[in-house]
Protein backbone atom coordinates (compact mmCIF):
# COMPACT_ATOMS: atom_id res chain seq x y z
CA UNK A 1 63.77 -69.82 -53.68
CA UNK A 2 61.23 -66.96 -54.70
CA UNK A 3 59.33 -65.49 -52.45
CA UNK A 4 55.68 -66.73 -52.70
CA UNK A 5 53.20 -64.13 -53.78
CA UNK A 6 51.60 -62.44 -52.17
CA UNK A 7 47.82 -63.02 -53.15
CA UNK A 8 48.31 -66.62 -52.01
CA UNK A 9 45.85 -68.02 -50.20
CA UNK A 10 43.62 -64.93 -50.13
CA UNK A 11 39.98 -64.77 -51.36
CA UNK A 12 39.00 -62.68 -54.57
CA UNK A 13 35.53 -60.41 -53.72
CA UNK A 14 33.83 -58.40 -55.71
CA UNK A 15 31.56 -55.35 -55.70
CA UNK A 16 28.42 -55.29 -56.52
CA UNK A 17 25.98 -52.25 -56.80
CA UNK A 18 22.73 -54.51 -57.06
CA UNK A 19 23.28 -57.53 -54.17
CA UNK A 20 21.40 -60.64 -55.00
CA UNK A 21 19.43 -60.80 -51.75
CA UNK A 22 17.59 -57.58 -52.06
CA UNK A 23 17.13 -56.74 -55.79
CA UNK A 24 16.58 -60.70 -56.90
CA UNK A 25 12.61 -60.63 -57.81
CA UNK A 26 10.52 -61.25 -55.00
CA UNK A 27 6.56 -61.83 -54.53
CA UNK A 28 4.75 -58.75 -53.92
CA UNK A 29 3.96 -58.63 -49.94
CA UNK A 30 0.71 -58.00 -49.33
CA UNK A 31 -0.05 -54.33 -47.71
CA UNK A 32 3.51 -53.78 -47.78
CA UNK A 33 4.93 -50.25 -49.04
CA UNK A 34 6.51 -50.06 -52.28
CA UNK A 35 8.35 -48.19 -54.60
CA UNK A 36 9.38 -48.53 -58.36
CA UNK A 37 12.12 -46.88 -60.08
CA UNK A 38 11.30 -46.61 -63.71
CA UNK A 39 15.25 -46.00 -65.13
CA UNK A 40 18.24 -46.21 -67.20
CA UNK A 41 20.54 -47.31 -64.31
CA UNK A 42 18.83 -50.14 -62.42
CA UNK A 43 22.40 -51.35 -61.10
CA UNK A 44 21.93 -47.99 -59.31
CA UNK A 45 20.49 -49.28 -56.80
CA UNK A 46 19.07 -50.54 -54.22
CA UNK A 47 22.53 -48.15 -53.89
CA UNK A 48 22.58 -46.61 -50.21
CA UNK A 49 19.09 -47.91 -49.38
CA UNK A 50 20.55 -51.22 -49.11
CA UNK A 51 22.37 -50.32 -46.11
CA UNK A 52 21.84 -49.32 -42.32
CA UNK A 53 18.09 -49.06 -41.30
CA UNK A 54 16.62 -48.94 -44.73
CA UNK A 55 18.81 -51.99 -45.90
CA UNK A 56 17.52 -54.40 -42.78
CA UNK A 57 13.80 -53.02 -43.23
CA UNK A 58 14.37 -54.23 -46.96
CA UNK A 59 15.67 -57.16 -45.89
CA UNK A 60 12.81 -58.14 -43.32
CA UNK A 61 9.92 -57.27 -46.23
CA UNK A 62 9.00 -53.94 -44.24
CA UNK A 63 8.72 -52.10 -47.40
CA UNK A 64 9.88 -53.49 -51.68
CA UNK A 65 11.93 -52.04 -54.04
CA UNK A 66 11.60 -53.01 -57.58
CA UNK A 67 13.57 -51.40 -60.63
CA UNK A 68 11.82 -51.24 -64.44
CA UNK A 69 14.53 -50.96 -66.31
CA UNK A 70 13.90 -48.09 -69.15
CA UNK A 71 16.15 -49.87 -71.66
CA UNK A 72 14.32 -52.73 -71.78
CA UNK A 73 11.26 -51.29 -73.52
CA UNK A 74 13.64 -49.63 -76.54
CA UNK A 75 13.65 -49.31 -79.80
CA UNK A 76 15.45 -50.64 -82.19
CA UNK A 77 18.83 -52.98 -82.15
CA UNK A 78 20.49 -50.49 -79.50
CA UNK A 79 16.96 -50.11 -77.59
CA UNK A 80 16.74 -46.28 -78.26
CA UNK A 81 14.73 -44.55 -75.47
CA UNK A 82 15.22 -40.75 -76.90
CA UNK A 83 15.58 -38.38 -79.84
CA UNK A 84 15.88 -35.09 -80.30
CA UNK A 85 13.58 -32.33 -79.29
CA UNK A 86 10.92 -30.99 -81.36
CA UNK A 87 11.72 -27.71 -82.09
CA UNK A 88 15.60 -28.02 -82.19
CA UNK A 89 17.94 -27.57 -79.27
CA UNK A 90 20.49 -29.60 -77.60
CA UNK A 91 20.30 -32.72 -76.11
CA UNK A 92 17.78 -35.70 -76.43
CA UNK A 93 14.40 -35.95 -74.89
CA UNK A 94 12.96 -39.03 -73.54
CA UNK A 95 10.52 -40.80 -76.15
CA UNK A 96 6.87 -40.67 -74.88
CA UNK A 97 6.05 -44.33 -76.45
CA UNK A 98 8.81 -45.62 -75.18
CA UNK A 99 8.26 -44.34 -71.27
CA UNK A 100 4.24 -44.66 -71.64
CA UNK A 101 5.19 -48.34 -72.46
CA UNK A 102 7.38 -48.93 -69.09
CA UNK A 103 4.69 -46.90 -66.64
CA UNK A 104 1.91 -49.00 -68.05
CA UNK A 105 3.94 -51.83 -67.17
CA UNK A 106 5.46 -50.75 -63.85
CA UNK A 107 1.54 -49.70 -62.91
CA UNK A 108 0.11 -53.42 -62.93
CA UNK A 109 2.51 -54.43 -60.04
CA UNK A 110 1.43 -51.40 -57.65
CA UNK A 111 -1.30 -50.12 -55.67
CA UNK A 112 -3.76 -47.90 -58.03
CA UNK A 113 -3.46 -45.09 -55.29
CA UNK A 114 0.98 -44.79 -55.23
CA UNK A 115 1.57 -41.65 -56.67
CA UNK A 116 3.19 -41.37 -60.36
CA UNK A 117 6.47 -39.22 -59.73
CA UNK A 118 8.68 -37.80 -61.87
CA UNK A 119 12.31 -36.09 -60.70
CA UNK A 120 12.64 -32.59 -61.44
CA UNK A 121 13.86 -29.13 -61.19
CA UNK A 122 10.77 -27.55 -62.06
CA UNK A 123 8.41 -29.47 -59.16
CA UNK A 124 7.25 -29.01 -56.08
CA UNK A 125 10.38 -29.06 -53.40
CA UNK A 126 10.04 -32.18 -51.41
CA UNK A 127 10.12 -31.64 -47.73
CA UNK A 128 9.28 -33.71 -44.53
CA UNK A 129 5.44 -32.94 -44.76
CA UNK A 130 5.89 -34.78 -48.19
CA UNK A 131 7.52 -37.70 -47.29
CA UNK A 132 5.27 -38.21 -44.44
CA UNK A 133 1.94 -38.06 -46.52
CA UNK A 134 3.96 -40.56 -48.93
CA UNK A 135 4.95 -42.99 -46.16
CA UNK A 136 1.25 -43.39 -45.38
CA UNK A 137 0.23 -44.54 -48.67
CA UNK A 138 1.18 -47.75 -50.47
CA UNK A 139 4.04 -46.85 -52.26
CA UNK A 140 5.23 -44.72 -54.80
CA UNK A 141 6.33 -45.18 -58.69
CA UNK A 142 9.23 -43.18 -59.41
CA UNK A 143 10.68 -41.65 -62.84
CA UNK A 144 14.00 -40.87 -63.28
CA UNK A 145 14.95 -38.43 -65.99
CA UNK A 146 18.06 -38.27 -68.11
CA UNK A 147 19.37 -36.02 -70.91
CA UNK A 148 16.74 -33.46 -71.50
CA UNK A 149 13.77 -34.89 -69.79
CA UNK A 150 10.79 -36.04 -70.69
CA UNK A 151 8.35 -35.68 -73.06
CA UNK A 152 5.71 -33.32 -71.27
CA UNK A 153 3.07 -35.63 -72.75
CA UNK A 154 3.84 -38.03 -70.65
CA UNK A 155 3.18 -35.71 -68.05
CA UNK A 156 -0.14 -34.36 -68.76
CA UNK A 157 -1.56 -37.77 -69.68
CA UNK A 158 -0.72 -39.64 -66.51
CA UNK A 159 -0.83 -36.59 -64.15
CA UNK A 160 2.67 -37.16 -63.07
CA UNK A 161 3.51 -34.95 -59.81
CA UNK A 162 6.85 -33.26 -60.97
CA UNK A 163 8.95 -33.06 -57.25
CA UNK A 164 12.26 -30.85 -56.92
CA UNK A 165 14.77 -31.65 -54.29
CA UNK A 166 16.06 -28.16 -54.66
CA UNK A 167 17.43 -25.69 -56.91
CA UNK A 168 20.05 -27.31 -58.89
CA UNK A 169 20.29 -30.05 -61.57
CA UNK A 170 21.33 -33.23 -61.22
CA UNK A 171 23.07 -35.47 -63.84
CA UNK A 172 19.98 -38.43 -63.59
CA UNK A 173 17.11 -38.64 -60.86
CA UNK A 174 18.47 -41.56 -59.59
CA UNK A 175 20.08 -39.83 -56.88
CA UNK A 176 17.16 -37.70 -56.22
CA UNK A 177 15.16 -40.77 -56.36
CA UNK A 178 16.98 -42.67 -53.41
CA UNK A 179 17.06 -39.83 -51.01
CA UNK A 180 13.08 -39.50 -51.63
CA UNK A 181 12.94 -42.61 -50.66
CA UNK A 182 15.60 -42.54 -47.91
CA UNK A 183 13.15 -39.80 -45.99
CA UNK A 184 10.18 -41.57 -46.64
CA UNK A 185 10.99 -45.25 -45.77
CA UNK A 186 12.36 -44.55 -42.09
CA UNK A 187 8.63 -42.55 -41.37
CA UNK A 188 7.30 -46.19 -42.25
CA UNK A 189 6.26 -48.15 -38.37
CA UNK A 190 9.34 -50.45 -37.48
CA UNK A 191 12.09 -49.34 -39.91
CA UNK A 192 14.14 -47.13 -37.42
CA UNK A 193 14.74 -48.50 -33.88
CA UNK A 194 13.28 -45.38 -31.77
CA UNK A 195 10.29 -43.82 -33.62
CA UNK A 196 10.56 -41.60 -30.70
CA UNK A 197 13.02 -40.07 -32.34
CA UNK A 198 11.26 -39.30 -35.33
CA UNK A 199 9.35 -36.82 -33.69
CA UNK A 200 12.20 -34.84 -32.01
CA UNK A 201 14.44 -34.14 -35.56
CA UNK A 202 14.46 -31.20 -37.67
CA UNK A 203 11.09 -30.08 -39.38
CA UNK A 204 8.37 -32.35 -37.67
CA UNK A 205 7.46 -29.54 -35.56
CA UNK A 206 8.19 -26.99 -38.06
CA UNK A 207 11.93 -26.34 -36.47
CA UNK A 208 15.07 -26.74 -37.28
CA UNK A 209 16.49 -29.67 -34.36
CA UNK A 210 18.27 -28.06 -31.44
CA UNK A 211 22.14 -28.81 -30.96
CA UNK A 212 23.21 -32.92 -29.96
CA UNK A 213 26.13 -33.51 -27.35
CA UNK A 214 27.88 -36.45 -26.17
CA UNK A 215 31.10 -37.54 -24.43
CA UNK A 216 33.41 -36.43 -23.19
CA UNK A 217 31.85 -33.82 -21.03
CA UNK A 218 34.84 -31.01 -22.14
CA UNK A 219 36.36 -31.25 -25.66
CA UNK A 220 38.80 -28.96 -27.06
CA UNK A 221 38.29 -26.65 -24.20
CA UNK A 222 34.29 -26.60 -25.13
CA UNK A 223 31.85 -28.22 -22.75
CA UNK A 224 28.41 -29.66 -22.77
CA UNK A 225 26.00 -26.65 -21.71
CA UNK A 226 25.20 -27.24 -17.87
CA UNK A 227 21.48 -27.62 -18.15
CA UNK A 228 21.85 -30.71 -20.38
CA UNK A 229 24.13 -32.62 -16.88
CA UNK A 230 21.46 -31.05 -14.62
CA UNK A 231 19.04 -34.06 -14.92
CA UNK A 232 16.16 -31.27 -14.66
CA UNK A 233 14.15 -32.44 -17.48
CA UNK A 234 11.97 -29.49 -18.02
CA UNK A 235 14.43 -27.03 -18.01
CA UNK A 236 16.32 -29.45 -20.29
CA UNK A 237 13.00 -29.35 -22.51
CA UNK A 238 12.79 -25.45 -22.06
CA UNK A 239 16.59 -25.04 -22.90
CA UNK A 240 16.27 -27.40 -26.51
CA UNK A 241 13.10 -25.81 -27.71
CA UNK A 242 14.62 -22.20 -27.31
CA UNK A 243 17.88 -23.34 -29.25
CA UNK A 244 15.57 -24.61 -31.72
CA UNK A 245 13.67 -21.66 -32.36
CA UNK A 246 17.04 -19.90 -32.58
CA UNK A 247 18.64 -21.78 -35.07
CA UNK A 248 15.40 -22.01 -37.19
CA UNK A 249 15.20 -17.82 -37.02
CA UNK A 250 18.87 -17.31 -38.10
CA UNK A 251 19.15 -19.96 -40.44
CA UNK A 252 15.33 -20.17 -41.78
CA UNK A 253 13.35 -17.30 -41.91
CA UNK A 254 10.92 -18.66 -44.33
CA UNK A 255 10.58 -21.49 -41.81
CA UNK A 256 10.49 -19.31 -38.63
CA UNK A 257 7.83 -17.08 -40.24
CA UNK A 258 5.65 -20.23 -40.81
CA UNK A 259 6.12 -21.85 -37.66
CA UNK A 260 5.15 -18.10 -36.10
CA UNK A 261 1.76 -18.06 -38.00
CA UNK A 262 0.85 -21.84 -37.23
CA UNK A 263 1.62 -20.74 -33.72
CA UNK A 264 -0.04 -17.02 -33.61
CA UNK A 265 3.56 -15.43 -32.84
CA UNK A 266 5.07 -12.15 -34.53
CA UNK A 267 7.86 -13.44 -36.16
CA UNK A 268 10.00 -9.97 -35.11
CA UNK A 269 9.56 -10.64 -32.22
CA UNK A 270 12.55 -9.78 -29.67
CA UNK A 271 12.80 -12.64 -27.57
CA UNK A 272 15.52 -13.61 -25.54
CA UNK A 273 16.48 -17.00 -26.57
């Protein structure tokens, strides 16, 4: 008798990028935030922001997420969205007809005030100040570049805000696009469990976040500092803004030096922290 196999009986699942119950097309809520992604790789997402905090807020219609999928306003029998740059050079640009065409769609299904962004090198850096002022506004329509880039036309006549999440490049902004919207979703009311903690992590008071311990008490031979098991909350408060400072001089200077001006301090200073 032959042994039965062994993929009786079992279940076959499969993997999906896009799950039905948070990408399918929904009404827009009403005063809810939103944000588009106009780009090649809707199956992209919702990608990460379908999980944890972000993925439940989704869920419960605290903020939308809607996709406008590049490819669909193409040219052509293949739906070209490029060609090649004026001037010569390598690579393909993306066609200014063809993106003007998804924007003016994607715009009709958002607030008139959401920002038009476009991923790049070149823009502003995107920092915590940013995705604050975003969070407080209705939403957000997001490009995602490929190839080349974009046509700066498209740029000038839509007065797209170019916004860098550093100095490197990137493959797509579709990765850049989900962690801008990773840090600005959890600043919206209700989407993270303990907004107190919001206001305690690194940059919202222009610091870098002191050290977090836990259990057990001694690992490896290193313990928890005393003053955190002392139960002496201002000395605990005392201990974790000092630490803070600390890191954010070693580690930050161009932070440090900021913090010092907002805060009338000489940054050289020779404090004992």
């Amino acid at each position: 008798m032959s042994n039965p196999s062994r993929s009786l009986g079992r279940k076959s699942i499969s993997v999906s990028l896009k799950p039905r119950d948070l990408m399918a097309e929904r009404a827009d809520l009403h005063n809810v935030w939103k944000a588009q992604v106009i780009t090649l790789m809707p199956e992209a997402f919702p990608g990460i922001l379908g999980e944890s905090l972000t993925g439940r807020a989704l869920k419960d219609g605290l903020w939308q997420l809607e996709t406008v999928p590049l490819r669909d306003f193409g040219e052509g029998k293949h739906r070209n969205v490029d060609d090649t740059p004026a001037g010569g050079g390598a690579g393909m640009v993306l066609r200014p007809d063809i993106m003007g065409a998804a924007i003016e769609d994607a715009r009709q299904r958002i607030a008139p005030g959401a920002p038009l962004i476009y991923l790049s090198p070149r823009g502003r850096r995107f920092d915590q100040s940013m995705a604050r002022m975003l969070s407080e506004g209705p939403g957000m329509t997001l490009i995602c570049g490929r190839f080349e880039g974009l046509d700066q036309r498209v740029m000038d006549h839509y007065n797209v805000v170019e916004v860098s999440l550093g100095d490197f490049v990137l493959t797509g902004g579709e990765l850049a696009a989900q962690a801008l919207i990773d840090a600005t979703v959890r600043l919206i009311p209700r989407v993270l469990g303990n907004q107190a903690s919001i206001e305690e992590e690194s940059f919202s008071h222009g610091l870098l976040e002191h050290p977090q311990y836990t259990k057990p008490a001694v690992w490896n031979g290193r313990a928890i500092p005393d003053v955190l098991l002392s139960g002496h909350h201002a000395n605990i408060a005392k201990w974790q803004r000092a630490m803070a400072e600390r890191l954010t001089k070693e580690r930050r200077p161009d932070l440090w030096r900021a913090y010092c001006a907002d805060h009338n301090r000489d940054p050289d200073e020779d404090q004992e922290l």
